[in-house]
N, C-alpha and C. Protein backbone atom coordinates (compact mmCIF):
# COMPACT_ATOMS: atom_id res chain seq x y z
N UNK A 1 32.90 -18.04 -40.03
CA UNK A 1 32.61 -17.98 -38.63
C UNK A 1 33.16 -16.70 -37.99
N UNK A 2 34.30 -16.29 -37.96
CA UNK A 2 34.88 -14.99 -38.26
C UNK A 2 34.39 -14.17 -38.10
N UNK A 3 33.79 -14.35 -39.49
CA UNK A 3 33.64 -13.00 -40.09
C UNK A 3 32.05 -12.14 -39.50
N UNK A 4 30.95 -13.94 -38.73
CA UNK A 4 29.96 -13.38 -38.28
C UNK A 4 30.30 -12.95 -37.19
N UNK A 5 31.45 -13.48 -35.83
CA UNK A 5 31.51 -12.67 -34.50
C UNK A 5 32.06 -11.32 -34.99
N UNK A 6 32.93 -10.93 -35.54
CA UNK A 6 33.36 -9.46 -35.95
C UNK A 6 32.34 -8.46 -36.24
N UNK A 7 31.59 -8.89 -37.34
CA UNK A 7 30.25 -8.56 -37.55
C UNK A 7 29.59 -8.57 -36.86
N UNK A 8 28.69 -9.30 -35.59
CA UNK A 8 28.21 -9.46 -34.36
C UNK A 8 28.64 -7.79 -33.74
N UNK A 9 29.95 -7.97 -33.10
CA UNK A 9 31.05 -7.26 -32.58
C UNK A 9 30.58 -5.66 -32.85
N UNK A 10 31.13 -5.53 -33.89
CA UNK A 10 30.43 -3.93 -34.66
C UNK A 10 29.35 -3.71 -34.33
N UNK A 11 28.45 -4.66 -34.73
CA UNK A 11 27.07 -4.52 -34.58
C UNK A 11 26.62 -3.82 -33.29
N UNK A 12 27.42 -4.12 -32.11
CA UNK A 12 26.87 -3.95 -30.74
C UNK A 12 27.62 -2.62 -30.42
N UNK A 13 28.73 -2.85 -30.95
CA UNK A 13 29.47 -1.42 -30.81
C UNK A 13 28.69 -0.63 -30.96
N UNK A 14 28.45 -0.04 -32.41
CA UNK A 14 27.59 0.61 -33.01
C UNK A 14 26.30 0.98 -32.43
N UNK A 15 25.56 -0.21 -32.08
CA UNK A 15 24.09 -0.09 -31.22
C UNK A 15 24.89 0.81 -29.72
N UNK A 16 25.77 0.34 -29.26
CA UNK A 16 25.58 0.92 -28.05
C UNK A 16 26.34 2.22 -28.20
N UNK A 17 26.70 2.57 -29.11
CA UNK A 17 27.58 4.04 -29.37
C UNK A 17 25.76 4.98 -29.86
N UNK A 18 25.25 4.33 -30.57
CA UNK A 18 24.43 4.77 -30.80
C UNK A 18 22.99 5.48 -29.33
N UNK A 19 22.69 4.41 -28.92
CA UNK A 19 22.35 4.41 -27.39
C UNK A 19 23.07 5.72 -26.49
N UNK A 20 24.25 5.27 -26.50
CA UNK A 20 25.24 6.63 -25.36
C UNK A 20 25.03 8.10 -26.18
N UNK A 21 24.87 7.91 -27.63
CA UNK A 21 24.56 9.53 -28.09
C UNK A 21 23.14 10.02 -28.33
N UNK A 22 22.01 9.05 -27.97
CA UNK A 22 21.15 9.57 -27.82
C UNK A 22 20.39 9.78 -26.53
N UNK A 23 21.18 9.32 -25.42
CA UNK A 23 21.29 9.66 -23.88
C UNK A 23 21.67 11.07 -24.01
N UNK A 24 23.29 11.06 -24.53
CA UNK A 24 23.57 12.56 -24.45
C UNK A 24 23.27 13.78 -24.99
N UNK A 25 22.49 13.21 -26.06
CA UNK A 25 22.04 14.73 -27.01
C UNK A 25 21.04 15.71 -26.21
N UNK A 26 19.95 15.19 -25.27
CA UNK A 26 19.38 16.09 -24.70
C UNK A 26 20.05 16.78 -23.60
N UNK A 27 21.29 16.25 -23.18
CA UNK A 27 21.81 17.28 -22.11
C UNK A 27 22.88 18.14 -23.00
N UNK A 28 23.17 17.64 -24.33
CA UNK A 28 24.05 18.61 -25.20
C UNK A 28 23.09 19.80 -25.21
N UNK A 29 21.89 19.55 -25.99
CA UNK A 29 20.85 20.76 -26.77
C UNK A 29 20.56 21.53 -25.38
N UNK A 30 20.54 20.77 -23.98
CA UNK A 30 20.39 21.70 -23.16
C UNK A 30 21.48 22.75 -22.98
N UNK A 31 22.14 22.38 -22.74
CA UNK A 31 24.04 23.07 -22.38
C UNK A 31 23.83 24.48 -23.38
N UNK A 32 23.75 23.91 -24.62
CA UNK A 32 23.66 24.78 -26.04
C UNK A 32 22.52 25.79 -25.54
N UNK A 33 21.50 25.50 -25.36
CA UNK A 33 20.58 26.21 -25.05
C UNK A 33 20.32 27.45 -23.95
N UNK A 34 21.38 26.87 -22.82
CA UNK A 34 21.16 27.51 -21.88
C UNK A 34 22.80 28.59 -21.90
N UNK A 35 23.49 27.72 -22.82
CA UNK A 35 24.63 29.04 -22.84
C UNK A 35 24.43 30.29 -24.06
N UNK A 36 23.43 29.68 -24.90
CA UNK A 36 21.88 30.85 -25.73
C UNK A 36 21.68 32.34 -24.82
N UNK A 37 21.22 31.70 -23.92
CA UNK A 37 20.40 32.42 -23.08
C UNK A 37 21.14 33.24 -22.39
N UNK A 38 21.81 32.48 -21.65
CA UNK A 38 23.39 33.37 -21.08
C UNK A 38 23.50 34.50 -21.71
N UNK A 39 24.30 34.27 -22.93
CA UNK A 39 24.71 35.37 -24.03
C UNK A 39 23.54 36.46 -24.49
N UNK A 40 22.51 35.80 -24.73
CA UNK A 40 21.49 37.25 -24.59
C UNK A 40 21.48 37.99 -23.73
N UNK A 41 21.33 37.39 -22.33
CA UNK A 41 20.92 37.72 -20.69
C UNK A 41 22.08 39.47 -21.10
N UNK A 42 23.19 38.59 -21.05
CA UNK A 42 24.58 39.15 -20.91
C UNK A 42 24.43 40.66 -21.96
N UNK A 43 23.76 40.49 -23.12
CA UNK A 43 23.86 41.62 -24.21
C UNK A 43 23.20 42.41 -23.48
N UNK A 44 21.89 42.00 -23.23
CA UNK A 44 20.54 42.93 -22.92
C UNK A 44 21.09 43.80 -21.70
N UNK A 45 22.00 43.08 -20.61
CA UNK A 45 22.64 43.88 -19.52
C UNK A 45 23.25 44.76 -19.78
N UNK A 46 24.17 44.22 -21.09
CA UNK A 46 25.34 45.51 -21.91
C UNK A 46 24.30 46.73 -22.22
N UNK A 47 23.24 46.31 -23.32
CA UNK A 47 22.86 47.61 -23.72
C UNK A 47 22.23 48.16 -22.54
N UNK A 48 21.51 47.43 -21.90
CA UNK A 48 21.11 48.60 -20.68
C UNK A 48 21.87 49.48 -19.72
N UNK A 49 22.56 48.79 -19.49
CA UNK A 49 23.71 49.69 -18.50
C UNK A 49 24.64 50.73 -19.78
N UNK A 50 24.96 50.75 -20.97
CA UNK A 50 25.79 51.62 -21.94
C UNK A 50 24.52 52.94 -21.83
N UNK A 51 22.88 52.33 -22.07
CA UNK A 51 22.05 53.29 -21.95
C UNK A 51 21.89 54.16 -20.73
N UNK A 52 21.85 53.30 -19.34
CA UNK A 52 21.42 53.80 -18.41
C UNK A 52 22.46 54.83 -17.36
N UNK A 53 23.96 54.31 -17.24
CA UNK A 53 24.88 54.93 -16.66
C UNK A 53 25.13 56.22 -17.10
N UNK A 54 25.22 56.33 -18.55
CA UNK A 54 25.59 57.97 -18.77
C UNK A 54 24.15 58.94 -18.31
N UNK A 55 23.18 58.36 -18.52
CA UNK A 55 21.83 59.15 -18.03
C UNK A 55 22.04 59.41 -16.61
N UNK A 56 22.85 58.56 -16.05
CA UNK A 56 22.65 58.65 -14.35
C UNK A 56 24.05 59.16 -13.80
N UNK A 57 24.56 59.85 -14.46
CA UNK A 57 25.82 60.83 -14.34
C UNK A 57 26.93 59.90 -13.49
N UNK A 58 27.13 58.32 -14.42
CA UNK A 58 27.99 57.24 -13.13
C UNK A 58 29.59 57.91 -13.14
N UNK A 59 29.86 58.70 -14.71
CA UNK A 59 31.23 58.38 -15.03
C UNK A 59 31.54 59.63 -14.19
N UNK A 60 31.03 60.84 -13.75
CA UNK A 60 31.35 62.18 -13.27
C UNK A 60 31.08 61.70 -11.51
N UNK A 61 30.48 60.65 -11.16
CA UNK A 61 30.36 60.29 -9.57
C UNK A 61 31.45 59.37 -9.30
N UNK A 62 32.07 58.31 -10.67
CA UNK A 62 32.59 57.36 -10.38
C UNK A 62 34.52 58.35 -10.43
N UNK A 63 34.46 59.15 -11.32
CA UNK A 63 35.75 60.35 -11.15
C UNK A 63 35.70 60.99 -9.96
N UNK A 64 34.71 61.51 -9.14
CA UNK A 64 34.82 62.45 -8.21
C UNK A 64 35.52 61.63 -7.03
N UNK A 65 34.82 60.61 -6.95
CA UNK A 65 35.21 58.96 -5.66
C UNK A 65 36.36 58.79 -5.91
N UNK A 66 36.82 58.96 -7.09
CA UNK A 66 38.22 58.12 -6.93
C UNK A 66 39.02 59.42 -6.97
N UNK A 67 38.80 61.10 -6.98
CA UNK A 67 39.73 61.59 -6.66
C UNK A 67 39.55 61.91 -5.26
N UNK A 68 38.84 61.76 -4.79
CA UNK A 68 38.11 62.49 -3.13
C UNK A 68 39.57 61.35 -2.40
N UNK A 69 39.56 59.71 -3.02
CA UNK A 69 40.25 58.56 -2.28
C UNK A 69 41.56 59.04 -2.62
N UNK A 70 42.41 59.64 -3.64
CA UNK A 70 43.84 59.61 -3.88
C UNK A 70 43.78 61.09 -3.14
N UNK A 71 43.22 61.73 -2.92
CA UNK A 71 43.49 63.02 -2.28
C UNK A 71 43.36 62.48 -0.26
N UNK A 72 42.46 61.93 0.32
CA UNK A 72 42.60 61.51 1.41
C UNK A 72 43.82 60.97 1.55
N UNK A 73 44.33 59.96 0.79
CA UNK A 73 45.12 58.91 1.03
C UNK A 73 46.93 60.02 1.20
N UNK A 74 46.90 61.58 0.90
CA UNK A 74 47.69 61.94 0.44
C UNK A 74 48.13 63.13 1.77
N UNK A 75 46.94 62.92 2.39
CA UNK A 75 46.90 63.67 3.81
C UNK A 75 45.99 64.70 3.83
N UNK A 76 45.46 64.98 2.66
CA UNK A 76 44.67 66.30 2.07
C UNK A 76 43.11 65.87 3.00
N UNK A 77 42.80 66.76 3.47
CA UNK A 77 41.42 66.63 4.38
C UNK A 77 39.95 67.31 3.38
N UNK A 78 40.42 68.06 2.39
CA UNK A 78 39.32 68.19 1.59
C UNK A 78 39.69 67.52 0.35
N UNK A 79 38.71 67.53 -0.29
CA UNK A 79 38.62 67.09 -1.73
C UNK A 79 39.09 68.02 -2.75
N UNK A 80 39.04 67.41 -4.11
CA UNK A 80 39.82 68.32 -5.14
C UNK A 80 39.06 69.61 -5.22
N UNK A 81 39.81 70.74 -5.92
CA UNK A 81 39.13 71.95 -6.20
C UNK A 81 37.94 71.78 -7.25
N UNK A 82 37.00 72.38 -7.74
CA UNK A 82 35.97 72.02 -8.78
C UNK A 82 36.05 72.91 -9.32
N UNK A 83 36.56 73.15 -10.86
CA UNK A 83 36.61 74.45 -11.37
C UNK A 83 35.28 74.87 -12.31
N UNK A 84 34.84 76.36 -11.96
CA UNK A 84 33.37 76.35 -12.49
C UNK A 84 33.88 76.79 -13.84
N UNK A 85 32.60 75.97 -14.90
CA UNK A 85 32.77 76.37 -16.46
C UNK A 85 31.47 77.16 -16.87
């Protein structure tokens, strides 16, 4: 008698463990899927901007800005000297 409620018991466990993981698997494969996509999104941004910034002279505009700001900040009313090469 036992041994059939125990058995019973499992049984339902099981069914309903089973049930709750096949509820959740489609919002798992989504999650998975969409943090996929993310990570591409994210590369394709990397290589474009590694390609596109040095073409668009960012690192020689993004140096000039930040000395033009430590030279204001210093009382200096012009900007640094530019030495011609």
């Amino acid at each position: 008698m036992w041994h059939e409620v125990l058995a019973e018991v499992i049984q339902k466990t099981l069914s309903g463990f089973g049930e709750r993981l096949s509820a959740f698997g489609p919002n798992l494969l989504a999650m998975v899927l969409i943090l996929a996509v993310g990570i591409l999104v994210s590369g394709a941004v990397r290589v474009a901007l590694r390609w596109l910034l040095p073409r668009l002279g960012f690192d020689g505009f993004a140096a000039a800005s930040v000395s033009l700001r430590s030279c204001s900040g210093a009382g200096s009313r012009r900007g640094p000297r530019r030495s011609s090469r």
